[in-house]
Protein backbone atom coordinates (compact mmCIF):
# COMPACT_ATOMS: atom_id res chain seq x y z
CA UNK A 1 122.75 97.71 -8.40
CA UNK A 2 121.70 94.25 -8.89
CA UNK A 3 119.40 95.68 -12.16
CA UNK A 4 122.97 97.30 -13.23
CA UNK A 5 124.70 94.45 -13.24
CA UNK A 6 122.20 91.90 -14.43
CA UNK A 7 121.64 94.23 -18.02
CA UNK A 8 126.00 94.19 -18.48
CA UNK A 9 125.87 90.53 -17.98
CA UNK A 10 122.69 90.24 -20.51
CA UNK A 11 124.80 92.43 -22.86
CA UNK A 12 127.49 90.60 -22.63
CA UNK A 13 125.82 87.76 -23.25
CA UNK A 14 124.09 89.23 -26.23
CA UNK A 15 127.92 90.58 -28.05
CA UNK A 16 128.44 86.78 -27.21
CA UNK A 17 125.69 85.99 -29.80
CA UNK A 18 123.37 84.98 -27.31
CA UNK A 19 120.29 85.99 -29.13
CA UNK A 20 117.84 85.42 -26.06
CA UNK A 21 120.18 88.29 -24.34
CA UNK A 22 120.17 90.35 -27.34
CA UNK A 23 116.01 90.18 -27.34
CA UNK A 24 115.80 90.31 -23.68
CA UNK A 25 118.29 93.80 -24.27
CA UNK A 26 116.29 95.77 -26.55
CA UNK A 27 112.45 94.77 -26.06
CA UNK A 28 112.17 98.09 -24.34
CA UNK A 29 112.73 99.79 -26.85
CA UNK A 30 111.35 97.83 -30.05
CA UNK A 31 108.10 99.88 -29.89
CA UNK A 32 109.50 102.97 -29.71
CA UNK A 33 112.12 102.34 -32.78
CA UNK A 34 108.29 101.02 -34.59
CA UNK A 35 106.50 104.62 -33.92
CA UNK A 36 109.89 106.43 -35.20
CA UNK A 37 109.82 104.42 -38.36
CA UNK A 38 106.45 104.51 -38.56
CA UNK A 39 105.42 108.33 -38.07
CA UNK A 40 108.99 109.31 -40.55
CA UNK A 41 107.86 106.75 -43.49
CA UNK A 42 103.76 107.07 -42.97
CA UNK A 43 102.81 103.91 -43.43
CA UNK A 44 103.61 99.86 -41.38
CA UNK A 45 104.57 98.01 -43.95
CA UNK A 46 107.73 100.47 -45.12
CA UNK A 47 107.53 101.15 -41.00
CA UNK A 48 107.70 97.49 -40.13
CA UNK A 49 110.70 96.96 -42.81
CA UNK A 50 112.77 99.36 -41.31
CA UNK A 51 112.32 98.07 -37.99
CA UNK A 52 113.52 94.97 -38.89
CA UNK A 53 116.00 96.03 -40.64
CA UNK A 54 117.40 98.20 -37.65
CA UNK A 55 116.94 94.88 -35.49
CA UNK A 56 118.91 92.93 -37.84
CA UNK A 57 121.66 95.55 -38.04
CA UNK A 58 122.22 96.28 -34.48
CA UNK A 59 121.99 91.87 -34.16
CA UNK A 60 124.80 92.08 -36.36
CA UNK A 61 126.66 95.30 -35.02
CA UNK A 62 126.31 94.46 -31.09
CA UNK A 63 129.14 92.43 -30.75
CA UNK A 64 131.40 95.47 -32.11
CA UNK A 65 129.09 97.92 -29.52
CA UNK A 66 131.54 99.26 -27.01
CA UNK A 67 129.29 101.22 -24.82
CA UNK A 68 127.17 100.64 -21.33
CA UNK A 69 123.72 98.61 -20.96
CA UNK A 70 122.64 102.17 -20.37
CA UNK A 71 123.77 103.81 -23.79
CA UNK A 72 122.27 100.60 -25.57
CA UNK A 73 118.73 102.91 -26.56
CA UNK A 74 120.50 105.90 -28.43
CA UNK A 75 122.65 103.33 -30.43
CA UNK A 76 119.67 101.83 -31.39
CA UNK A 77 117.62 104.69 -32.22
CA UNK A 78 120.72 105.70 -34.63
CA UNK A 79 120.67 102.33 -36.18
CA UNK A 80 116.75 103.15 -36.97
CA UNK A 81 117.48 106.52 -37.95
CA UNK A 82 120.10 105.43 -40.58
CA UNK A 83 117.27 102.05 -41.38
CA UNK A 84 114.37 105.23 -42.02
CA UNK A 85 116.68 107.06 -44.11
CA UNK A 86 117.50 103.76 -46.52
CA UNK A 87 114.02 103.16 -47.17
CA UNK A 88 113.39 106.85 -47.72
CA UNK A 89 116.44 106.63 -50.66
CA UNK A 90 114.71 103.43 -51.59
CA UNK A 91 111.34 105.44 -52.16
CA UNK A 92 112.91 107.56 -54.08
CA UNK A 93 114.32 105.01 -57.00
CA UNK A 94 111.09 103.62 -56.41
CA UNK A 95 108.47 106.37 -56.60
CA UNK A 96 105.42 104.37 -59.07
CA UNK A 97 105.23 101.60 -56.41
CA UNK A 98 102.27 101.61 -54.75
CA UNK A 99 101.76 101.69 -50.94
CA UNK A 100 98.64 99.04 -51.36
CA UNK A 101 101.11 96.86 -52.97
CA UNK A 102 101.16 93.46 -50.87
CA UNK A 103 103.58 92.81 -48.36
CA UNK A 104 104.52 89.38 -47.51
CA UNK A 105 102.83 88.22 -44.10
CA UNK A 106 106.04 88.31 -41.74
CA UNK A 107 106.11 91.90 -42.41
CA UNK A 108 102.48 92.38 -41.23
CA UNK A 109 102.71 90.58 -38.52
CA UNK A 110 105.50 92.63 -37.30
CA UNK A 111 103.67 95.86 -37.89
CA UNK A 112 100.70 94.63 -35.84
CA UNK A 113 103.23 93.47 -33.24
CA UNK A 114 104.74 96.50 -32.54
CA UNK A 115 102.18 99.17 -33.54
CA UNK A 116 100.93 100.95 -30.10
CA UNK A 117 97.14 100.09 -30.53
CA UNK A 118 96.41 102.59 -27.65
CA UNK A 119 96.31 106.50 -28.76
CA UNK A 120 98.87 108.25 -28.61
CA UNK A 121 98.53 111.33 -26.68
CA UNK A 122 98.35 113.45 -29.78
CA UNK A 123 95.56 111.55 -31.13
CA UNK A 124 93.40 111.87 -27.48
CA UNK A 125 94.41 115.59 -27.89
CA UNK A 126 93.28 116.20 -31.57
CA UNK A 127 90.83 114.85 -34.33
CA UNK A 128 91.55 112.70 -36.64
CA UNK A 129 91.65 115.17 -39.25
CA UNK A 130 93.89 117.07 -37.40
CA UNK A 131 96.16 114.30 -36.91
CA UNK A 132 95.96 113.05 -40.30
CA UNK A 133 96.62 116.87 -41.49
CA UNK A 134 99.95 116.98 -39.10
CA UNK A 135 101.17 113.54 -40.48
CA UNK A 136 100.80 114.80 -43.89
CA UNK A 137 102.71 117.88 -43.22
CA UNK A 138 105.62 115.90 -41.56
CA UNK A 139 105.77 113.61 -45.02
CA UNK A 140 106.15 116.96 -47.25
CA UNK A 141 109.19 117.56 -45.11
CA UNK A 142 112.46 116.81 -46.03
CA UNK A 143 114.02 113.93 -44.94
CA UNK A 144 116.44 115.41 -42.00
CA UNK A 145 113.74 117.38 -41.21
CA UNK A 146 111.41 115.24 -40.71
CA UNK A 147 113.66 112.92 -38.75
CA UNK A 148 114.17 115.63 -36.42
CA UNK A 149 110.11 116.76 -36.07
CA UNK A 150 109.35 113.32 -35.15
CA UNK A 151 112.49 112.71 -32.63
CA UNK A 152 112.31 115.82 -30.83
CA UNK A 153 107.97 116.83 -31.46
CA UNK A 154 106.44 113.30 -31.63
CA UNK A 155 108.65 111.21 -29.82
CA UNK A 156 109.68 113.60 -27.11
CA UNK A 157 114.02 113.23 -27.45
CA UNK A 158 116.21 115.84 -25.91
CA UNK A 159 117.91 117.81 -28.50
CA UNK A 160 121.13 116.16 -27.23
CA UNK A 161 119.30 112.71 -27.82
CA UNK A 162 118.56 113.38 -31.10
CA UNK A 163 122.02 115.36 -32.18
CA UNK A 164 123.07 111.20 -30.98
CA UNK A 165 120.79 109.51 -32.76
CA UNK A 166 121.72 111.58 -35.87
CA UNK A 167 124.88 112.03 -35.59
CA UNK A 168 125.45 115.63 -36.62
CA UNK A 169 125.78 118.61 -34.03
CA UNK A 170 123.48 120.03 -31.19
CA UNK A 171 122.80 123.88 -33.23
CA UNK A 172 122.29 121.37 -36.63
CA UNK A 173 119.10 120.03 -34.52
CA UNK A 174 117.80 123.05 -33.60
CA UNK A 175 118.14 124.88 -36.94
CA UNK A 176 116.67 121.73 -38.83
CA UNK A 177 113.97 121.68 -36.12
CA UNK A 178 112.79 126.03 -36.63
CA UNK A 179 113.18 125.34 -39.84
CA UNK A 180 110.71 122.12 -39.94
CA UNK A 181 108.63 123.77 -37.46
CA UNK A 182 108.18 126.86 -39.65
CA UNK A 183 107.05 124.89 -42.84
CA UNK A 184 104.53 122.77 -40.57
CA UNK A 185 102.92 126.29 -39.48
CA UNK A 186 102.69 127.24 -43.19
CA UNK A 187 101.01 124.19 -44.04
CA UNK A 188 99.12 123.75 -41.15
CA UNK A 189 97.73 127.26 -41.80
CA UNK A 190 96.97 126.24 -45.33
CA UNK A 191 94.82 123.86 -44.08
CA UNK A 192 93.08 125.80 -41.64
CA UNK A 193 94.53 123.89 -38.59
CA UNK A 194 95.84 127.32 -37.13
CA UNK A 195 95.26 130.95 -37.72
CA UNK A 196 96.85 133.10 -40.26
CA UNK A 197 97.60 135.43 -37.59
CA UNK A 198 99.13 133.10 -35.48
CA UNK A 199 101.24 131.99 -38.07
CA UNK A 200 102.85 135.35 -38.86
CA UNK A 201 103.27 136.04 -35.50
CA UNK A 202 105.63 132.58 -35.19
CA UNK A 203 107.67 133.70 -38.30
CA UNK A 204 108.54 136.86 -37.02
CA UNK A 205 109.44 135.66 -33.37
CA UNK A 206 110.69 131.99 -33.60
């Protein structure tokens, strides 16, 4: 109980402004908001962005948060859900700029700050080219789809956790997610990362 109480006085502290409290609060889960931006926008630099800008937001928004220590993570991964899809619109009125372009060095060092340099256990499981193949897949999505491919599939979120993080309803997961699922098969098959077979078996039992 001790724990319990020590992380509401830390967010307390933290809605205070106390911005020792507020980092103390939420480096458990600054990695994981990093992969989630970084496996839905495919590269660190727009990765790292949106991280920060999900920091910055919930730094701002915390004082206003009226939930437990405990409910802290899914109102940040919603804060980085909503930070992915803003870059993603900004890609769009964007779409000459390079990725190569250069990034100013803050941003860098964020993105080798929070970037995971162990594998994950996808990339012990498969080859790179398999990996690479699945990422590429995942960026042809669209972007709810995609969202919900790498909450639920990459980063492992209930389908309740995700309807949260999202904000739309549990069955709107689960349909986005067949659906995404079905159009990874398809290209996964175009690739020859799975049989054709297997693939038309999966369509007509999802």
């Amino acid at each position: 109980m001790h724990g319990v109480h020590a992380d509401e006085a830390t967010l307390t502290a933290a809605q205070r402004g106390d911005v020792v409290a507020f980092n103390a609060l939420i480096e458990a889960h600054q990695r994981q908001v990093f992969n989630i931006c970084y496996r839905t926008l495919g590269n660190a630099e727009d990765a790292a962005d949106a991280t920060q800008d999900a920091l910055l937001s919930a730094f701002r928004g915390i004082s206003s948060f009226n939930g437990s220590a405990a409910g802290l993570k899914a109102w940040l991964l919603r804060i980085a859900v909503n930070a992915c899809y803003d870059q993603l619109r900004r890609r769009q009125r964007r779409p000459t700029e390079s990725l190569d372009a250069p990034h100013d060095d803050d941003t860098a060092t964020t993105a080798d700050r929070l970037q995971d340099p162990r594998p994950s256990p996808e990339q012990q499981s498969l080859g790179a080219e398999t990996a690479r193949h699945i990422q590429e897949a995942i960026d042809r999505l669209s972007h709810e789809q995609r969202m919900t491919v790498v909450l639920c599939d990459v980063q492992g979120l209930s389908y309740e956790e995700a309807a949260e993080a999202m904000d739309c309803e549990l069955g709107t997961v689960k349909s986005r997610l067949s659906r995404a699922r079905a159009q990874l098969r398809v290209q996964l098959v175009e690739k020859g990362e799975l049989p054709a077979r297997s693939a038309r078996l999966q369509e007509r039992n999802p």
